[in-house]
N, C-alpha and C. Protein backbone atom coordinates (compact mmCIF):
# COMPACT_ATOMS: atom_id res chain seq x y z
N UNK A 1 -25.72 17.13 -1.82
CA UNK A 1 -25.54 16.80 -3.22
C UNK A 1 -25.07 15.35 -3.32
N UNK A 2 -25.70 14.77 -4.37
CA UNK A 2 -25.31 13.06 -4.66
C UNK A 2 -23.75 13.06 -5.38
N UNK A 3 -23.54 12.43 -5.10
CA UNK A 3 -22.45 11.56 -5.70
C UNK A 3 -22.43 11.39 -7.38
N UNK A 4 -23.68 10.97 -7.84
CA UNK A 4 -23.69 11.66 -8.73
C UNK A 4 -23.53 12.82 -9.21
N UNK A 5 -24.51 13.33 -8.64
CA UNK A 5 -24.84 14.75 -8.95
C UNK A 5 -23.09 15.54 -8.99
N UNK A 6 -22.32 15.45 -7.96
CA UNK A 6 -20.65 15.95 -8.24
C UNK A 6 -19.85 15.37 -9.02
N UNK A 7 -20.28 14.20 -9.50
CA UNK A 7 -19.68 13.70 -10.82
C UNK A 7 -19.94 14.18 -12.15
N UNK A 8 -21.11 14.19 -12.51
CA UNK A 8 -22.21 15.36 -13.41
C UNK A 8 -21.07 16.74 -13.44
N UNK A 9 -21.33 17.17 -12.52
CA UNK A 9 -20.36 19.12 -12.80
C UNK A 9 -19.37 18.41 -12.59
N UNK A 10 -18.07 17.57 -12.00
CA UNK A 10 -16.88 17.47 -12.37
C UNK A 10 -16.62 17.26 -13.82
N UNK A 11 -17.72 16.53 -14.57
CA UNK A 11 -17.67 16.31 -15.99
C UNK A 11 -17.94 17.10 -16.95
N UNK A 12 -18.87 18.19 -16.99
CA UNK A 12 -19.20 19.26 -17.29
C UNK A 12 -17.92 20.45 -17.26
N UNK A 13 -17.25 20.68 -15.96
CA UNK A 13 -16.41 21.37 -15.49
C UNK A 13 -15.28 21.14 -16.75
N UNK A 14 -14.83 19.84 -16.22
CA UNK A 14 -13.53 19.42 -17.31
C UNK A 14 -13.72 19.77 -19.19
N UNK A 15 -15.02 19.61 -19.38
CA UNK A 15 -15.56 19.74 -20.78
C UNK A 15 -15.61 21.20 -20.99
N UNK A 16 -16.08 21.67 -20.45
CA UNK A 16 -15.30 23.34 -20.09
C UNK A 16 -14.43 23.64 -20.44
N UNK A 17 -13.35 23.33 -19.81
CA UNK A 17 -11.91 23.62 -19.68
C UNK A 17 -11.39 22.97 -20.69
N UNK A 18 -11.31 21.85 -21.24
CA UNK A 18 -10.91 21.17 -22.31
C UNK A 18 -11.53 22.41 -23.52
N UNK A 19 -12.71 22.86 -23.81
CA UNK A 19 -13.12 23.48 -25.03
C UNK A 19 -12.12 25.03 -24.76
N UNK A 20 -12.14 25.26 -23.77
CA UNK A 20 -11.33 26.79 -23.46
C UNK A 20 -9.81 26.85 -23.56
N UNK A 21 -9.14 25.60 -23.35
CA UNK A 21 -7.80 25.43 -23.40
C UNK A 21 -7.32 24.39 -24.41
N UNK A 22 -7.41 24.50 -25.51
CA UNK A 22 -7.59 23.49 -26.25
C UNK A 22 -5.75 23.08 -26.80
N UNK A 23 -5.19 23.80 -26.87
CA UNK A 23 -3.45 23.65 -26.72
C UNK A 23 -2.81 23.39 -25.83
N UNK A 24 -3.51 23.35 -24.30
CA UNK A 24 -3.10 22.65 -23.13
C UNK A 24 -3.64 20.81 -23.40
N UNK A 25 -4.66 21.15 -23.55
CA UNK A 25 -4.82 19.61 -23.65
C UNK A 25 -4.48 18.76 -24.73
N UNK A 26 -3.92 19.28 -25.88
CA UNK A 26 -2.93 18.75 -26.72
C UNK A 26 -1.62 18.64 -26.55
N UNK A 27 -1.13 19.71 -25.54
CA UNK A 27 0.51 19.56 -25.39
C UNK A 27 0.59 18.29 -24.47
N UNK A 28 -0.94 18.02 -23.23
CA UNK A 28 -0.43 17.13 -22.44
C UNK A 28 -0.52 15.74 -23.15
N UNK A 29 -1.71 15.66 -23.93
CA UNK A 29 -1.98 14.10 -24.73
C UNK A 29 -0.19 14.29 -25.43
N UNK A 30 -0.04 14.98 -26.09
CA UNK A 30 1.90 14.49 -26.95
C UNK A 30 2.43 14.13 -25.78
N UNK A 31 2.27 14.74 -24.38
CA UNK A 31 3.41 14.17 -23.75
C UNK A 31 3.15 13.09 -23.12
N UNK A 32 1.96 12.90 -22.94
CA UNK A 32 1.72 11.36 -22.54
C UNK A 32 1.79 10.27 -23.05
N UNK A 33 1.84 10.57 -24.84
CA UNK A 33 2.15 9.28 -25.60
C UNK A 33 3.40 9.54 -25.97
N UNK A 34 4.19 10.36 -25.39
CA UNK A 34 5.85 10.47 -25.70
C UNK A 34 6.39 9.80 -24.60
N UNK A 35 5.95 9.83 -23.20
CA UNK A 35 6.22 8.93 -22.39
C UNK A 35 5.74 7.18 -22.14
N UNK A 36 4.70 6.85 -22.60
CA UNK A 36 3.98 5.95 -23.14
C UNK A 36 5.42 5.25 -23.96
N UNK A 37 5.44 5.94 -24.90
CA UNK A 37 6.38 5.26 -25.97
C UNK A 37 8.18 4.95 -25.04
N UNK A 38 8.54 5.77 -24.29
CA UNK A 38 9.56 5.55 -23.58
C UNK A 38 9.41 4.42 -22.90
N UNK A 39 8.27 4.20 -21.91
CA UNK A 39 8.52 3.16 -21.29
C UNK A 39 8.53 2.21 -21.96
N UNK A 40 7.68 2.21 -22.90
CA UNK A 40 7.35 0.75 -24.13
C UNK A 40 9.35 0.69 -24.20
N UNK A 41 9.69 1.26 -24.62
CA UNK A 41 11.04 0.89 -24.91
C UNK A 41 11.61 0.51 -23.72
N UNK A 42 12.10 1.09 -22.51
CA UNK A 42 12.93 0.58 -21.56
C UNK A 42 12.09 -0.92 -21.11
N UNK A 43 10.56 -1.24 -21.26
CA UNK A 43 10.31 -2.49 -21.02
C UNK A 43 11.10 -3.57 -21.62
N UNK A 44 10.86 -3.14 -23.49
CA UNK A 44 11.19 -3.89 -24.30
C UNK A 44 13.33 -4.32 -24.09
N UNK A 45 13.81 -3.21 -23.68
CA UNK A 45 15.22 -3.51 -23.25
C UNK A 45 15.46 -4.27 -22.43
N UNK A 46 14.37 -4.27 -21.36
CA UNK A 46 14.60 -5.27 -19.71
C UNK A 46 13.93 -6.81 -20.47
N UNK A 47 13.21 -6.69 -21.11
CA UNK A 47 12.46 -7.63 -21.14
C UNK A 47 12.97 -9.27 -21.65
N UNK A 48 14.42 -9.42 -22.42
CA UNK A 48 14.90 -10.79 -22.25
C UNK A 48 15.77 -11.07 -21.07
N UNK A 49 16.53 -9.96 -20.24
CA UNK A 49 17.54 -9.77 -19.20
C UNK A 49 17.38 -8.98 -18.28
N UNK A 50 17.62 -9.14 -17.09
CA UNK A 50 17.68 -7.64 -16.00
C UNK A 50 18.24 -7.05 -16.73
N UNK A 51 18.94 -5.38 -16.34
CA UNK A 51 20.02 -4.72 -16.87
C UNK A 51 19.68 -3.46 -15.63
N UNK A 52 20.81 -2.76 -15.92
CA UNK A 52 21.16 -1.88 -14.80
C UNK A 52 20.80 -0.58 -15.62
N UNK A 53 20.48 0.89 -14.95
CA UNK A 53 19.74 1.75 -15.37
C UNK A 53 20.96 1.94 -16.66
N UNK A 54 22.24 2.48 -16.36
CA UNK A 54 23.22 2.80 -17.71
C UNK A 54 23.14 1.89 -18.59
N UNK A 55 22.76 0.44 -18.50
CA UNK A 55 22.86 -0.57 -19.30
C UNK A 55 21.66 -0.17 -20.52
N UNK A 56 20.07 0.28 -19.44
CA UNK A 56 19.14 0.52 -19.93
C UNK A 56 19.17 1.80 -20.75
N UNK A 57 20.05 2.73 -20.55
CA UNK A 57 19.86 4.16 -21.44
C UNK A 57 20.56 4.13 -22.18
N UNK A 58 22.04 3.47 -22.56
CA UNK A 58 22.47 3.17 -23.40
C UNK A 58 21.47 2.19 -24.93
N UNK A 59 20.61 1.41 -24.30
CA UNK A 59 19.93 0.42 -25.17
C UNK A 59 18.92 1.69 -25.96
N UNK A 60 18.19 2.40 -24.81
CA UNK A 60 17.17 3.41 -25.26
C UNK A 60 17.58 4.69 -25.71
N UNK A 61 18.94 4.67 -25.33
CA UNK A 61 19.57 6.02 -26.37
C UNK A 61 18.96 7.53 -25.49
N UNK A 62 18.56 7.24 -23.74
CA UNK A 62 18.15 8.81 -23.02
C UNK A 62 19.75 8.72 -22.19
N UNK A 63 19.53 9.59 -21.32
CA UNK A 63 20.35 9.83 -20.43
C UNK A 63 19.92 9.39 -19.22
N UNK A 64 21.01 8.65 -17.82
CA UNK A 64 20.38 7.91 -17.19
C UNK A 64 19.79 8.47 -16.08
N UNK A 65 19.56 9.74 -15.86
CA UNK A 65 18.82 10.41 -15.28
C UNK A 65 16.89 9.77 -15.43
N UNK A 66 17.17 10.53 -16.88
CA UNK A 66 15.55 10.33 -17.07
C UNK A 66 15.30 8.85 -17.66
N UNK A 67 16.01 7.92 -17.32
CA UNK A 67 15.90 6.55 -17.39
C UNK A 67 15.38 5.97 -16.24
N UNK A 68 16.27 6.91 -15.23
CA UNK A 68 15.93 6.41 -13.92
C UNK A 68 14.36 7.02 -13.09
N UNK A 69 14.30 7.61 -13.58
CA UNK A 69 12.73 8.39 -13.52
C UNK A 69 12.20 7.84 -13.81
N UNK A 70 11.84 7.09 -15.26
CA UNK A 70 10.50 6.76 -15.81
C UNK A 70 10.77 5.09 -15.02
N UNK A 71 11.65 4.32 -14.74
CA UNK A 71 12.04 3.22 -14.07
C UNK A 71 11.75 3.09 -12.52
N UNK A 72 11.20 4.58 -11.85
CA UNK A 72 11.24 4.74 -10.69
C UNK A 72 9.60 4.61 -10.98
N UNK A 73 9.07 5.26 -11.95
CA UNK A 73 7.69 5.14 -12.06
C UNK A 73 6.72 4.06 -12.40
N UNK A 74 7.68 3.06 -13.34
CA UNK A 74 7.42 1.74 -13.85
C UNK A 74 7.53 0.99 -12.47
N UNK A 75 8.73 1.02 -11.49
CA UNK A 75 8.72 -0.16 -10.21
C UNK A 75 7.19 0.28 -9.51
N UNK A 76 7.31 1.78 -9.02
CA UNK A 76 5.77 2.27 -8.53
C UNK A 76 4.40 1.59 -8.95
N UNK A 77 4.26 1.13 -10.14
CA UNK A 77 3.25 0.13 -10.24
C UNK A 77 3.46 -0.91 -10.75
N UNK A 78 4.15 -1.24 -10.53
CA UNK A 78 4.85 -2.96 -10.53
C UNK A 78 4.45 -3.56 -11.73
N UNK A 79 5.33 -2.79 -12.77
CA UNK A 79 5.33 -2.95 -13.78
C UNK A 79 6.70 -3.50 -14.04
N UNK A 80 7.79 -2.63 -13.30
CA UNK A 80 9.50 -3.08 -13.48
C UNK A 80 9.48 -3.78 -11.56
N UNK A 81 10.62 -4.51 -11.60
CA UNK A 81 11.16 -4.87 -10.03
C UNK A 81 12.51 -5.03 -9.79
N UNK A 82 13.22 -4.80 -8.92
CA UNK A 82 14.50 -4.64 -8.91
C UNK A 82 14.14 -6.28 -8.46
N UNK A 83 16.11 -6.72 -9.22
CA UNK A 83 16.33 -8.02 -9.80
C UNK A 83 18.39 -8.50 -8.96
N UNK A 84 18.27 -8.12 -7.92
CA UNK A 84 19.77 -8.02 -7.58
C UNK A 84 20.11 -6.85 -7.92
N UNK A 85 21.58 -6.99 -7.82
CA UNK A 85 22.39 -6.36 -7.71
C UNK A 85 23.77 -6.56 -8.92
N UNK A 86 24.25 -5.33 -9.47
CA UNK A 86 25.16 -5.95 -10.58
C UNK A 86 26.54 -4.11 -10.45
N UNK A 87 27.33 -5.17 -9.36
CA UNK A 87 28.24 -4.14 -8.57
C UNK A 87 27.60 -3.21 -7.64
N UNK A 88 27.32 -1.84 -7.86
CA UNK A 88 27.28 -0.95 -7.57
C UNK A 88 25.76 -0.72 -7.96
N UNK A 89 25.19 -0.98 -8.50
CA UNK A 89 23.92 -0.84 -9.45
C UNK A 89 22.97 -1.90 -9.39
N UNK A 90 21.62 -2.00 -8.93
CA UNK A 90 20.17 -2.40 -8.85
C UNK A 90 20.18 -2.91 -10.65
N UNK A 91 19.91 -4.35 -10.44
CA UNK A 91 19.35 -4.72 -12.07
C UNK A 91 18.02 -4.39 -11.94
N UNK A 92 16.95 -4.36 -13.07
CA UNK A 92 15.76 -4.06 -13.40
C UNK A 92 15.13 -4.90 -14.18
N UNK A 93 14.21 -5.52 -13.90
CA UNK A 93 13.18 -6.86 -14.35
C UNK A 93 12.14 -6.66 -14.89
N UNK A 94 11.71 -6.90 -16.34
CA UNK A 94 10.12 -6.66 -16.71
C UNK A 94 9.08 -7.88 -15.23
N UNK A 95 8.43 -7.27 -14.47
CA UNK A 95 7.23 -8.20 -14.10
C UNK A 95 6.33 -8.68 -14.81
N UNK A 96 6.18 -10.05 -14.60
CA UNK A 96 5.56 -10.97 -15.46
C UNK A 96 4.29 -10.53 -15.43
N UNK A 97 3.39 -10.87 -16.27
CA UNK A 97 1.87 -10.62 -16.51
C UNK A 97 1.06 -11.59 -16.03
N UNK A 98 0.28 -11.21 -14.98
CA UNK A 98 -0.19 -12.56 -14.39
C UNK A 98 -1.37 -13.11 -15.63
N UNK A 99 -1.06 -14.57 -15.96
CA UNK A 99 -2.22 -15.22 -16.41
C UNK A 99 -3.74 -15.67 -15.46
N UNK A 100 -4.58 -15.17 -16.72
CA UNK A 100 -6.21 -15.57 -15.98
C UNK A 100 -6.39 -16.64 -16.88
């Protein structure tokens, strides 16, 4: 079978499942633009200063648990970068956007 051809039924497959589960794939789109919107915020907090994760959940109003989660996921694609050190605590850096 081509490469195509398993792309074809993976697409088919999913279109399937999307028409059969149609409240699964709405609960996940809310939660993906509910997280979407989180990071938009902890960017927008880092983004004139480093700041340290409590610095950051205090600004965004979560708890620094799940601050530190979505911050663990933002460094993962080098979107955030640790920036020093501030005591005890890793500061956190928006990464710049490379210009073309």
């Amino acid at each position: 079978m081509s490469q195509r051809e398993v792309a074809k039924k993976r697409t088919e497959m999913l279109k399937r499942l999307r028409a059969e589960r149609p409240e699964t794939v709405e609960r996940t789109q809310a939660l993906l633009k509910e997280q979407k919107t989180i990071q938009n915020q902890i960017c927008q907090a880092i983004r004139e200063k480093p700041k340290t994760v409590p610095e950051v959940a205090e600004a965004v109003g979560m708890p620094t648990h799940e601050v530190l989660w979505h911050l663990t996921a933002l460094k993962k694609y080098d979107v955030v970068a640790e920036a020093g050190m501030c005591g005890e605590y890793v500061l956190y850096r928006r990464v710049e956007e490379k210009q073309t």
